[in-house]
PDB file of N, CA and C in Angstrom:
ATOM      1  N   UNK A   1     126.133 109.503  82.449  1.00  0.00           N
ATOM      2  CA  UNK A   1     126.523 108.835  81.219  1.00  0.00           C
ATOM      3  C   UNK A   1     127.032 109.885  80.247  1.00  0.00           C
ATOM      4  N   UNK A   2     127.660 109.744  79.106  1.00  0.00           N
ATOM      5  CA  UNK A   2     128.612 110.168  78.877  1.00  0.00           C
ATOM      6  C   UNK A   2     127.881 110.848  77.410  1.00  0.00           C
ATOM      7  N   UNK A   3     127.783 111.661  76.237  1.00  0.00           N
ATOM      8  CA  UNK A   3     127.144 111.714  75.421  1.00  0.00           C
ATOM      9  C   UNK A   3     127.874 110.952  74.157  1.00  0.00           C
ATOM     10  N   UNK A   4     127.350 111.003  73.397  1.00  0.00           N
ATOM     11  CA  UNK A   4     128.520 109.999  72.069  1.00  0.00           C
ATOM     12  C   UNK A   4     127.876 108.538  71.849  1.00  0.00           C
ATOM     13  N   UNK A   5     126.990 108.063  72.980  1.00  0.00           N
ATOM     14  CA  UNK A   5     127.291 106.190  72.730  1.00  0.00           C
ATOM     15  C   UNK A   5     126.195 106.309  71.158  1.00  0.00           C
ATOM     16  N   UNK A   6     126.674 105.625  70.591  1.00  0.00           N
ATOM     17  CA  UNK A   6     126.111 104.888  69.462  1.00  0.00           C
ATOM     18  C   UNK A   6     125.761 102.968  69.556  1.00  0.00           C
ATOM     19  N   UNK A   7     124.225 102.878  69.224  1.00  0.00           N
ATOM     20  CA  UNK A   7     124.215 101.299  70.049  1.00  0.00           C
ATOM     21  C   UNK A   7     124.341 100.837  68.197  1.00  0.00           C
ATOM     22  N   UNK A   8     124.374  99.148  68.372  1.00  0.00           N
ATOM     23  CA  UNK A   8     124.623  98.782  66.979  1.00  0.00           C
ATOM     24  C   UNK A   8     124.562  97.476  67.126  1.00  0.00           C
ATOM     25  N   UNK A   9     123.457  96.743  66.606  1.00  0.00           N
ATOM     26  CA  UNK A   9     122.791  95.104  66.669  1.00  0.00           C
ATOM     27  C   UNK A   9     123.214  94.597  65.657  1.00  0.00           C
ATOM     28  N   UNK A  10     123.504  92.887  65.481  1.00  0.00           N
ATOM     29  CA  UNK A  10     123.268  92.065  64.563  1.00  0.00           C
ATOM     30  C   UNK A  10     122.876  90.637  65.555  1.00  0.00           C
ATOM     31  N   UNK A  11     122.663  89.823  64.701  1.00  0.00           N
ATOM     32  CA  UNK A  11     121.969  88.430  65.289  1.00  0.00           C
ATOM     33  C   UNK A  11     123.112  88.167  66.351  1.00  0.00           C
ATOM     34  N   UNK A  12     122.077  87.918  67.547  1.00  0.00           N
ATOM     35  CA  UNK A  12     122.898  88.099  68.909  1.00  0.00           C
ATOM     36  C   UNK A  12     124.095  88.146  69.281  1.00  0.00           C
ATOM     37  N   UNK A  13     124.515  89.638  68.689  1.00  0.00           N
ATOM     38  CA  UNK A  13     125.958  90.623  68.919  1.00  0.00           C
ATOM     39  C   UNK A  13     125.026  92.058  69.177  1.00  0.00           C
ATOM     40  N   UNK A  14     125.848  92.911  70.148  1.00  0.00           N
ATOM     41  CA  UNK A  14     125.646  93.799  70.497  1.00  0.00           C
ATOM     42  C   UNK A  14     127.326  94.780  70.673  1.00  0.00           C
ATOM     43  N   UNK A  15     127.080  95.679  70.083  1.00  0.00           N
ATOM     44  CA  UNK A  15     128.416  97.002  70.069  1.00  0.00           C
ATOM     45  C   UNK A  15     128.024  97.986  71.084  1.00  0.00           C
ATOM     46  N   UNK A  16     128.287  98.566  71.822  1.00  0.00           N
ATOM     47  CA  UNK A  16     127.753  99.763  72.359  1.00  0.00           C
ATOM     48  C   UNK A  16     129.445 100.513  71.671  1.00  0.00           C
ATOM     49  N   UNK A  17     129.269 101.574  70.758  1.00  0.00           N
ATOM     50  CA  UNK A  17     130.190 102.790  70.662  1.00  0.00           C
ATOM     51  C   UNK A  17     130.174 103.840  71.423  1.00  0.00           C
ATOM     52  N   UNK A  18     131.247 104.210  72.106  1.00  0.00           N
ATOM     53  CA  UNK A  18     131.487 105.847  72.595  1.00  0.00           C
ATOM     54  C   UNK A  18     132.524 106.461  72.407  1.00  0.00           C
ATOM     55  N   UNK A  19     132.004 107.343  71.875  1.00  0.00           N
ATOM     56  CA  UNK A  19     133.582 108.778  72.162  1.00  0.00           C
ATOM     57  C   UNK A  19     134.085 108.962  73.317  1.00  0.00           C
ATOM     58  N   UNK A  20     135.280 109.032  73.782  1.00  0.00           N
ATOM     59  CA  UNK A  20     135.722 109.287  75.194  1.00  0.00           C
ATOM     60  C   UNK A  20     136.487 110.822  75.215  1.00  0.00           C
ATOM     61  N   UNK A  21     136.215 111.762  75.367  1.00  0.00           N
ATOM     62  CA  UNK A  21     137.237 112.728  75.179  1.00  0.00           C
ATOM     63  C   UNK A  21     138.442 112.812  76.100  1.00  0.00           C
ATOM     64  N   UNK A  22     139.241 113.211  75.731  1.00  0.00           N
ATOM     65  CA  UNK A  22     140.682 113.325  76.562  1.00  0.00           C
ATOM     66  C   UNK A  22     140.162 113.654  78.126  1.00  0.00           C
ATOM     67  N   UNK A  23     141.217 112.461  78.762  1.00  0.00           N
ATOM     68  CA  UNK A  23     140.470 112.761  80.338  1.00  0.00           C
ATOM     69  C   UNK A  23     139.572 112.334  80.801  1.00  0.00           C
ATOM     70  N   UNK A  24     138.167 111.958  80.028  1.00  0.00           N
ATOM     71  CA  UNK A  24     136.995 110.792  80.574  1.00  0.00           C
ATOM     72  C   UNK A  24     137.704 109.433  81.217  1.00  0.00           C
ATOM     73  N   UNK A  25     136.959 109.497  82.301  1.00  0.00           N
ATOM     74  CA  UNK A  25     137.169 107.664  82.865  1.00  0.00           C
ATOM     75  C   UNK A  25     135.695 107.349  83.083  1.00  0.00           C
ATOM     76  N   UNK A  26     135.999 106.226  82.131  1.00  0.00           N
ATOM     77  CA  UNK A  26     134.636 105.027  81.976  1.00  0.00           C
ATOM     78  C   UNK A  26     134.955 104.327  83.863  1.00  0.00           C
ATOM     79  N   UNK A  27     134.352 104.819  84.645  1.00  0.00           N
ATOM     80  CA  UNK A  27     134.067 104.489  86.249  1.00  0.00           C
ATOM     81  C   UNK A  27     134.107 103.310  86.253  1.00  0.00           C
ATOM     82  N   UNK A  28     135.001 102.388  87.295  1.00  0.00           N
ATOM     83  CA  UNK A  28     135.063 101.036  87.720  1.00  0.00           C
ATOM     84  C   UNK A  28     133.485 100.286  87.641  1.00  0.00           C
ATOM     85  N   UNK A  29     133.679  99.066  86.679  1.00  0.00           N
ATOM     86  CA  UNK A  29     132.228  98.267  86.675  1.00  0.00           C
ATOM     87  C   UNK A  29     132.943  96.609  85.983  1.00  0.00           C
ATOM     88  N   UNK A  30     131.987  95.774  86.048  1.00  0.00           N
ATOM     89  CA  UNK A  30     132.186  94.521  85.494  1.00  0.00           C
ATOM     90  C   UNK A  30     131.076  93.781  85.001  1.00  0.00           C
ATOM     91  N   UNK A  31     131.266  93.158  84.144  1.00  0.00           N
ATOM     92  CA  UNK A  31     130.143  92.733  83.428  1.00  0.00           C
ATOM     93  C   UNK A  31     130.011  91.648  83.685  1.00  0.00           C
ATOM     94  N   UNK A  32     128.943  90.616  83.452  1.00  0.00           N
ATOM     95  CA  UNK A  32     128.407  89.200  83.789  1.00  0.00           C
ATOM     96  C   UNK A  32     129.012  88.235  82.740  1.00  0.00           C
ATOM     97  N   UNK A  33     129.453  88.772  82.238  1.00  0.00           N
ATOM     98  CA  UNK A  33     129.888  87.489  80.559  1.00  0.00           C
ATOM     99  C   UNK A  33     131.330  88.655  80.324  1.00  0.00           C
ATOM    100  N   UNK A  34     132.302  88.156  79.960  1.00  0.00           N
ATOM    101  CA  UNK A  34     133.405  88.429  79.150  1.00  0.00           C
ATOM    102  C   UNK A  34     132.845  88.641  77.815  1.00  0.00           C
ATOM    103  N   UNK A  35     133.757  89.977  77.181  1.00  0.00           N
ATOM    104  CA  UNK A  35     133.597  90.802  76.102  1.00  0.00           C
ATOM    105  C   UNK A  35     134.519  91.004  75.648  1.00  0.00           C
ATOM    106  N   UNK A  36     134.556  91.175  74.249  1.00  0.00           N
ATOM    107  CA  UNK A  36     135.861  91.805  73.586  1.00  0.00           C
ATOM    108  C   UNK A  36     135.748  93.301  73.557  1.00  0.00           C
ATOM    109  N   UNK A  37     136.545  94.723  73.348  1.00  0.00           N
ATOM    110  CA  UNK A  37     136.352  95.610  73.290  1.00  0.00           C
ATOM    111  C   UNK A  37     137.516  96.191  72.077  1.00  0.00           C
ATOM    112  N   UNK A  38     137.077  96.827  71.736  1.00  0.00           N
ATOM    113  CA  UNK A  38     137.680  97.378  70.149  1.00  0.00           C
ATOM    114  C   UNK A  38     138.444  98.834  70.751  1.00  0.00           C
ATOM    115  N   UNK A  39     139.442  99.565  70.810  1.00  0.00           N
ATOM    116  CA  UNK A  39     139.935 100.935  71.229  1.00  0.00           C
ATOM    117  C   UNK A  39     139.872 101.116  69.677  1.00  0.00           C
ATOM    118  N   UNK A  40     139.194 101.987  68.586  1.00  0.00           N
ATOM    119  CA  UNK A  40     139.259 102.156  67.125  1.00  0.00           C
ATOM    120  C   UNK A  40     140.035 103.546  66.870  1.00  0.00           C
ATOM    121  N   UNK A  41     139.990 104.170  68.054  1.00  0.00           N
ATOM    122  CA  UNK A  41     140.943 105.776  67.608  1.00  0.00           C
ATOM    123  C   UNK A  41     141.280 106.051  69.370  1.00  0.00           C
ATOM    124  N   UNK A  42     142.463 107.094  69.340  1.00  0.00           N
ATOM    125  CA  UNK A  42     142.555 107.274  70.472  1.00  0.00           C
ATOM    126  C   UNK A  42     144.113 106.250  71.402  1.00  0.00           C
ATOM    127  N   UNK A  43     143.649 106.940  73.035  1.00  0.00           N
ATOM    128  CA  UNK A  43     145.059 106.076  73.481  1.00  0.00           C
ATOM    129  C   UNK A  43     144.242 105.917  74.886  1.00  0.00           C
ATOM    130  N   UNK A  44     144.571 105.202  75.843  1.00  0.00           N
ATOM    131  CA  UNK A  44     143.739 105.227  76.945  1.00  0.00           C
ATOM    132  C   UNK A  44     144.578 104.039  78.093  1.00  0.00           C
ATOM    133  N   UNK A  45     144.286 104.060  78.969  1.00  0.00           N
ATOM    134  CA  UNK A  45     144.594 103.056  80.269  1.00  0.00           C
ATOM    135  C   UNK A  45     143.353 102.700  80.759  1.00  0.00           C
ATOM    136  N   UNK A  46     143.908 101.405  80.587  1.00  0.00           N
ATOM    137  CA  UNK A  46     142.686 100.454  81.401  1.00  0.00           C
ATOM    138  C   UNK A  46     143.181  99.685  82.540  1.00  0.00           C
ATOM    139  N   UNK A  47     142.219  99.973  83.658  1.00  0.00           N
ATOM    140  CA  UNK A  47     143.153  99.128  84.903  1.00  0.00           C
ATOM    141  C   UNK A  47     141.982  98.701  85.638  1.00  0.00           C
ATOM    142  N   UNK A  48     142.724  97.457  85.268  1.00  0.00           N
ATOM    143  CA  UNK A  48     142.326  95.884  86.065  1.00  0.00           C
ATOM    144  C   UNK A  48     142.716  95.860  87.072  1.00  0.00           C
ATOM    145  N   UNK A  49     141.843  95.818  88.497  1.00  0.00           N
ATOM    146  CA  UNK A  49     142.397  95.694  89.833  1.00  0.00           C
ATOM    147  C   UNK A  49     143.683  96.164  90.068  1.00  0.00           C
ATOM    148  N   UNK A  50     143.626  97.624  89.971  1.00  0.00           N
ATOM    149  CA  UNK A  50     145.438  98.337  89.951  1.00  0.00           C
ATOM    150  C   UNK A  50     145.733  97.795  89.341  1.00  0.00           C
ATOM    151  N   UNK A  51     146.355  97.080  87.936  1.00  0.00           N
ATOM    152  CA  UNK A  51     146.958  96.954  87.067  1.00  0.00           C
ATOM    153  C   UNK A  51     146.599  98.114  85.582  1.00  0.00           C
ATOM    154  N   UNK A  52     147.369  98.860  85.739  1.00  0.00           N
ATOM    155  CA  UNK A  52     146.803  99.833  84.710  1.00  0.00           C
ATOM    156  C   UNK A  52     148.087  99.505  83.448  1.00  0.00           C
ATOM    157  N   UNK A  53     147.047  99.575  81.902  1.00  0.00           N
ATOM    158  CA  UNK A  53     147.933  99.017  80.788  1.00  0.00           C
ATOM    159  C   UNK A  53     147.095 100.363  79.804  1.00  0.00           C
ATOM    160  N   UNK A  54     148.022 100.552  78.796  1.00  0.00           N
ATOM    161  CA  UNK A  54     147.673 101.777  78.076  1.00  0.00           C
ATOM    162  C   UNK A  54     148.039 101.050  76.687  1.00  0.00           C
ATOM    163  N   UNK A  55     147.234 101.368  76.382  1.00  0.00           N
ATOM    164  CA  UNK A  55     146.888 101.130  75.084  1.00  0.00           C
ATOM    165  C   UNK A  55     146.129 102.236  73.559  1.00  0.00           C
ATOM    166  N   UNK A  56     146.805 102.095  72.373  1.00  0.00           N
ATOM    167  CA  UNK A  56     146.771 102.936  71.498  1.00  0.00           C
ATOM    168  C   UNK A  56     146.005 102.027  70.476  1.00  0.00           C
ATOM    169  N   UNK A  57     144.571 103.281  69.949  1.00  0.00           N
ATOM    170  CA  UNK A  57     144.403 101.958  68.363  1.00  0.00           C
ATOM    171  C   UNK A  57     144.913 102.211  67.188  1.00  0.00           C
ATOM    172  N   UNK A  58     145.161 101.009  66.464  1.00  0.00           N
ATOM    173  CA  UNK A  58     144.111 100.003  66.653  1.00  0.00           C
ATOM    174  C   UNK A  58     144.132  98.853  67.877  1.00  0.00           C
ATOM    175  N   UNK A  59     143.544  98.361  68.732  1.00  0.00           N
ATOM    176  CA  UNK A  59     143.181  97.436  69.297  1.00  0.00           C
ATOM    177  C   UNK A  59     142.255  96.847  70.091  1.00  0.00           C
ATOM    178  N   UNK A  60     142.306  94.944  70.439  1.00  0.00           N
ATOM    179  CA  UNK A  60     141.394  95.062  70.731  1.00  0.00           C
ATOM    180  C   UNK A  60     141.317  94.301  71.697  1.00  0.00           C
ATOM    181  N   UNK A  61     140.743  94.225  72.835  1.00  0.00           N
ATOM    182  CA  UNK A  61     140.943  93.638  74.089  1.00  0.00           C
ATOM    183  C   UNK A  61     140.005  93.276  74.957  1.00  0.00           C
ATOM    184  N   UNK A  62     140.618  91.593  75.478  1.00  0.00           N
ATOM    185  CA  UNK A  62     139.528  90.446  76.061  1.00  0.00           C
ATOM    186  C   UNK A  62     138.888  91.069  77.174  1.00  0.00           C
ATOM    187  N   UNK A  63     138.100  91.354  77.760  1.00  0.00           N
ATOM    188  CA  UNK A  63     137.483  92.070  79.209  1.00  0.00           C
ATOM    189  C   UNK A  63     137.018  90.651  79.879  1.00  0.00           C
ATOM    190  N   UNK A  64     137.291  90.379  80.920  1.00  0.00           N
ATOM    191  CA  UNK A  64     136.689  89.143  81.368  1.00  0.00           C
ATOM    192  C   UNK A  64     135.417  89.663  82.218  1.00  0.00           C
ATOM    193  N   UNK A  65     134.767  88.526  82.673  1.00  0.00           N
ATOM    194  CA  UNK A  65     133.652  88.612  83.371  1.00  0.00           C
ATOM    195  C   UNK A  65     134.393  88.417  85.082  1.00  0.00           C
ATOM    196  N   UNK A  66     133.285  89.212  85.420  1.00  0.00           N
ATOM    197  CA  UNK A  66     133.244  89.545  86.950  1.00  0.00           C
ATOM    198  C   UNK A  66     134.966  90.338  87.216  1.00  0.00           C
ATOM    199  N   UNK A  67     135.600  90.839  86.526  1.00  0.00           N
ATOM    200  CA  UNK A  67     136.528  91.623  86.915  1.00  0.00           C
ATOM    201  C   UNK A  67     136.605  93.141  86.925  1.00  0.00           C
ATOM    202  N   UNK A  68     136.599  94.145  87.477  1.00  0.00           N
ATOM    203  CA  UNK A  68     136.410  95.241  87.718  1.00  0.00           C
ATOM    204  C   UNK A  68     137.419  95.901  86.923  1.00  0.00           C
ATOM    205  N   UNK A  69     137.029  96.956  86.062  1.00  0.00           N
ATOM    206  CA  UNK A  69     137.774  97.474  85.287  1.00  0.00           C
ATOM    207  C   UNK A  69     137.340  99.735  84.719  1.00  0.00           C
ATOM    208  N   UNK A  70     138.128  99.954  84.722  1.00  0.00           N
ATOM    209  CA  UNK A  70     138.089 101.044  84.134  1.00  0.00           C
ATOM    210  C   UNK A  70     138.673 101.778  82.991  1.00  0.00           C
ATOM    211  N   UNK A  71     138.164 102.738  82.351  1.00  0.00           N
ATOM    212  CA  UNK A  71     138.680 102.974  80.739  1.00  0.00           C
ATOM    213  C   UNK A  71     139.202 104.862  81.267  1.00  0.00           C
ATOM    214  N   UNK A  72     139.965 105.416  81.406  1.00  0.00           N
ATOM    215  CA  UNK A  72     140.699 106.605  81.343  1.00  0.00           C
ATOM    216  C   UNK A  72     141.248 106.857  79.773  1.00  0.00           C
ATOM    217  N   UNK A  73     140.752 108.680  79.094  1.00  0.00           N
ATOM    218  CA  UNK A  73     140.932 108.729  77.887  1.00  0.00           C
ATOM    219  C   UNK A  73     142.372 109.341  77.872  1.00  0.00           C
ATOM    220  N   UNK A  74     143.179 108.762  77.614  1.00  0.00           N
ATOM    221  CA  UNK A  74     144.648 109.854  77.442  1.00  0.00           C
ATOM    222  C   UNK A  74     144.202 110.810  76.451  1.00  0.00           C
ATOM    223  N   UNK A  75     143.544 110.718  74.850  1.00  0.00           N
ATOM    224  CA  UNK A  75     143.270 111.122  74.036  1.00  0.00           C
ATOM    225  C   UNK A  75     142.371 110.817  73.856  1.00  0.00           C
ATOM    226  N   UNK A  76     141.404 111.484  73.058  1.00  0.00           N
ATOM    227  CA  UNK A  76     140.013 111.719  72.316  1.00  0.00           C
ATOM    228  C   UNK A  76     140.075 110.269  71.909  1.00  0.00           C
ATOM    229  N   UNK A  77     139.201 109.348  72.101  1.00  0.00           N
ATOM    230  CA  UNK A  77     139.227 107.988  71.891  1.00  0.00           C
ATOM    231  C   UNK A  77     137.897 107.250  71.162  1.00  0.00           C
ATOM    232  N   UNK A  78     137.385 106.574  70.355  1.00  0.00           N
ATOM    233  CA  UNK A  78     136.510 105.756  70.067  1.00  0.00           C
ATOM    234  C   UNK A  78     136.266 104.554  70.390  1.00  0.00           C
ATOM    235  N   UNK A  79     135.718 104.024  71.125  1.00  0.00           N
ATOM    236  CA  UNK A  79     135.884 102.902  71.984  1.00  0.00           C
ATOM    237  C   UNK A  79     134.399 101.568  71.800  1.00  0.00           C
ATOM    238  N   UNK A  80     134.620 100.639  71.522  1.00  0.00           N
ATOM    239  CA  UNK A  80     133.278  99.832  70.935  1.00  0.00           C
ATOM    240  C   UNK A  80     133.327  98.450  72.655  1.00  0.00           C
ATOM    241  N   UNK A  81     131.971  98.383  72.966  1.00  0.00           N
ATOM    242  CA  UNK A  81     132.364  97.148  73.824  1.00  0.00           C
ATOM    243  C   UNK A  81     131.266  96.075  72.654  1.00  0.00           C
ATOM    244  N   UNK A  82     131.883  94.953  72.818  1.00  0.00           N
ATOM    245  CA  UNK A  82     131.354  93.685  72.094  1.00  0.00           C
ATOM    246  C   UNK A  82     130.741  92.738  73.035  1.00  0.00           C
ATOM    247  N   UNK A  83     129.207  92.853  72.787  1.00  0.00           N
ATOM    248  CA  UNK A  83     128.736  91.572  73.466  1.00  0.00           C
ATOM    249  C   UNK A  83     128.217  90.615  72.368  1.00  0.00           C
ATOM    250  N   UNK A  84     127.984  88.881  73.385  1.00  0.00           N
ATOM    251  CA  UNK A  84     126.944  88.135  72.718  1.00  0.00           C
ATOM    252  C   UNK A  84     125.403  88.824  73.551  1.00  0.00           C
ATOM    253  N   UNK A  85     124.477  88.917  72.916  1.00  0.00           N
ATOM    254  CA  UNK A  85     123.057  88.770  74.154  1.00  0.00           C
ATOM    255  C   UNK A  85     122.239  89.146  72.925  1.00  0.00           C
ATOM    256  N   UNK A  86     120.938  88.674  73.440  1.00  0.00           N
ATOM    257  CA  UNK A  86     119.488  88.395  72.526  1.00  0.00           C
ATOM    258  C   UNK A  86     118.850  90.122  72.611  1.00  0.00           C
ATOM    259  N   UNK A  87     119.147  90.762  73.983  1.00  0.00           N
ATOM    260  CA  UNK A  87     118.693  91.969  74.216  1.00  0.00           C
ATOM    261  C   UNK A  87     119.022  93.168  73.428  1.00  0.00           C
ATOM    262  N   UNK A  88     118.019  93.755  72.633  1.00  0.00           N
ATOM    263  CA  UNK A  88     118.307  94.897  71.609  1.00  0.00           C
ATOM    264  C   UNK A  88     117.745  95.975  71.924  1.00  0.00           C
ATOM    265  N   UNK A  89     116.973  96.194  73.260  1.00  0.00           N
ATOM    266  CA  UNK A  89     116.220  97.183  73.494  1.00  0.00           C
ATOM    267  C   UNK A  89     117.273  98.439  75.002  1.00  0.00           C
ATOM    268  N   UNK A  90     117.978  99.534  73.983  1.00  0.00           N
ATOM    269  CA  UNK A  90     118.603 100.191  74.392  1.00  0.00           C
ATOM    270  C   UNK A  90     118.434 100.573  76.019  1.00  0.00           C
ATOM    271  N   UNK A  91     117.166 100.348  76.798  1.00  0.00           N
ATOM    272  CA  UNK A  91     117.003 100.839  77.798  1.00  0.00           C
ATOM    273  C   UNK A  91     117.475  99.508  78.976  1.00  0.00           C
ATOM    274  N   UNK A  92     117.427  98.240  78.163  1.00  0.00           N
ATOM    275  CA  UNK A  92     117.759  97.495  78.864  1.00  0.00           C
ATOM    276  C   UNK A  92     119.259  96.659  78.937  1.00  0.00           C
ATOM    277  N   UNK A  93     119.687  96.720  77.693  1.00  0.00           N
ATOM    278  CA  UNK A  93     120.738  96.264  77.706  1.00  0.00           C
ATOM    279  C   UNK A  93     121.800  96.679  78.603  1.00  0.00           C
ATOM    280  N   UNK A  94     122.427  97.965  78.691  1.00  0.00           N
ATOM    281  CA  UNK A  94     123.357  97.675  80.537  1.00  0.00           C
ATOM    282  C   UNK A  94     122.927  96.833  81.517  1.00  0.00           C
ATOM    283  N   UNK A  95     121.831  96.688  81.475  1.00  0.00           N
ATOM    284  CA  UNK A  95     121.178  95.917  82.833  1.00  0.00           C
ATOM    285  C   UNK A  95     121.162  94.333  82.830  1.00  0.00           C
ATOM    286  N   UNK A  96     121.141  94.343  81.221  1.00  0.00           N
ATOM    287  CA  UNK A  96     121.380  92.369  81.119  1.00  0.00           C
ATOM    288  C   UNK A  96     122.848  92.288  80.678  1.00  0.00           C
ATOM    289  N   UNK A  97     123.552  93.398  81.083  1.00  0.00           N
ATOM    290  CA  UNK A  97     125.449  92.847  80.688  1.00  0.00           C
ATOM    291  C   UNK A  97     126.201  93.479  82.046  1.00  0.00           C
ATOM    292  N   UNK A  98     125.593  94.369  82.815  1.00  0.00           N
ATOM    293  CA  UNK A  98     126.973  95.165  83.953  1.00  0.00           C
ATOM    294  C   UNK A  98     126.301  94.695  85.352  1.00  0.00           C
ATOM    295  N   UNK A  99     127.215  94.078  85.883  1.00  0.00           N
ATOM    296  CA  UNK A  99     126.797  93.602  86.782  1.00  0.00           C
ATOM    297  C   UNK A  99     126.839  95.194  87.975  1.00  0.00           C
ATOM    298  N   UNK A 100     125.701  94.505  88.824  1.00  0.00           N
ATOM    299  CA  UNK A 100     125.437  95.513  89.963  1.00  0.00           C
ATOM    300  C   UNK A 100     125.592  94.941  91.066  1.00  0.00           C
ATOM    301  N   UNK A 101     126.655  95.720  91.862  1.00  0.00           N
ATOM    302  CA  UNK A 101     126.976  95.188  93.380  1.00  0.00           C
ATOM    303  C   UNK A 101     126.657  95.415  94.834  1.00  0.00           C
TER     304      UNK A 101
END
């Protein structure tokens, strides 16, 4: 795991923040529920089943559920994923949103 994440709660919303430095790839994974994800600084490619799309922020983008995806940093990047879930306890939350195959 990567150093940087910053976690961040409100009534069942969950942010996980990370810094990506130039060159990090967030490793192929998919989550159980569709998420929005915020790119807040930075430029990066994200590729959906070989479909790779690059993107600069500000923006912010739908992640669906059960689709396999990865985050590559072109540039030093700030990157937020957006969930709904009741779970606020940092050790567990990957485990009630990324699915394991």
């Amino acid at each position: 795991m990567i150093d940087g994440i910053s976690h961040h709660f409100s009534d069942g919303l969950y942010a996980k923040e990370m810094f990506l430095p130039k060159g990090y790839a967030a490793l192929s994974h998919s989550h159980k529920y569709s998420h929005l994800s915020i790119l807040a600084k930075g430029k990066v490619i994200v590729s959906v089943n070989g479909l790779e799309t690059i993107y600069t922020a500000p923006t912010c983008i739908n992640i669906e559920a059960h689709i396999n995806h990865e985050i590559t940093a072109l540039k030093d990047a700030t990157w937020f994923c957006i969930h709904a879930t009741e779970e606020t306890d940092i050790n567990k939350v990957d485990e009630t949103l990324i699915e394991r195959k």
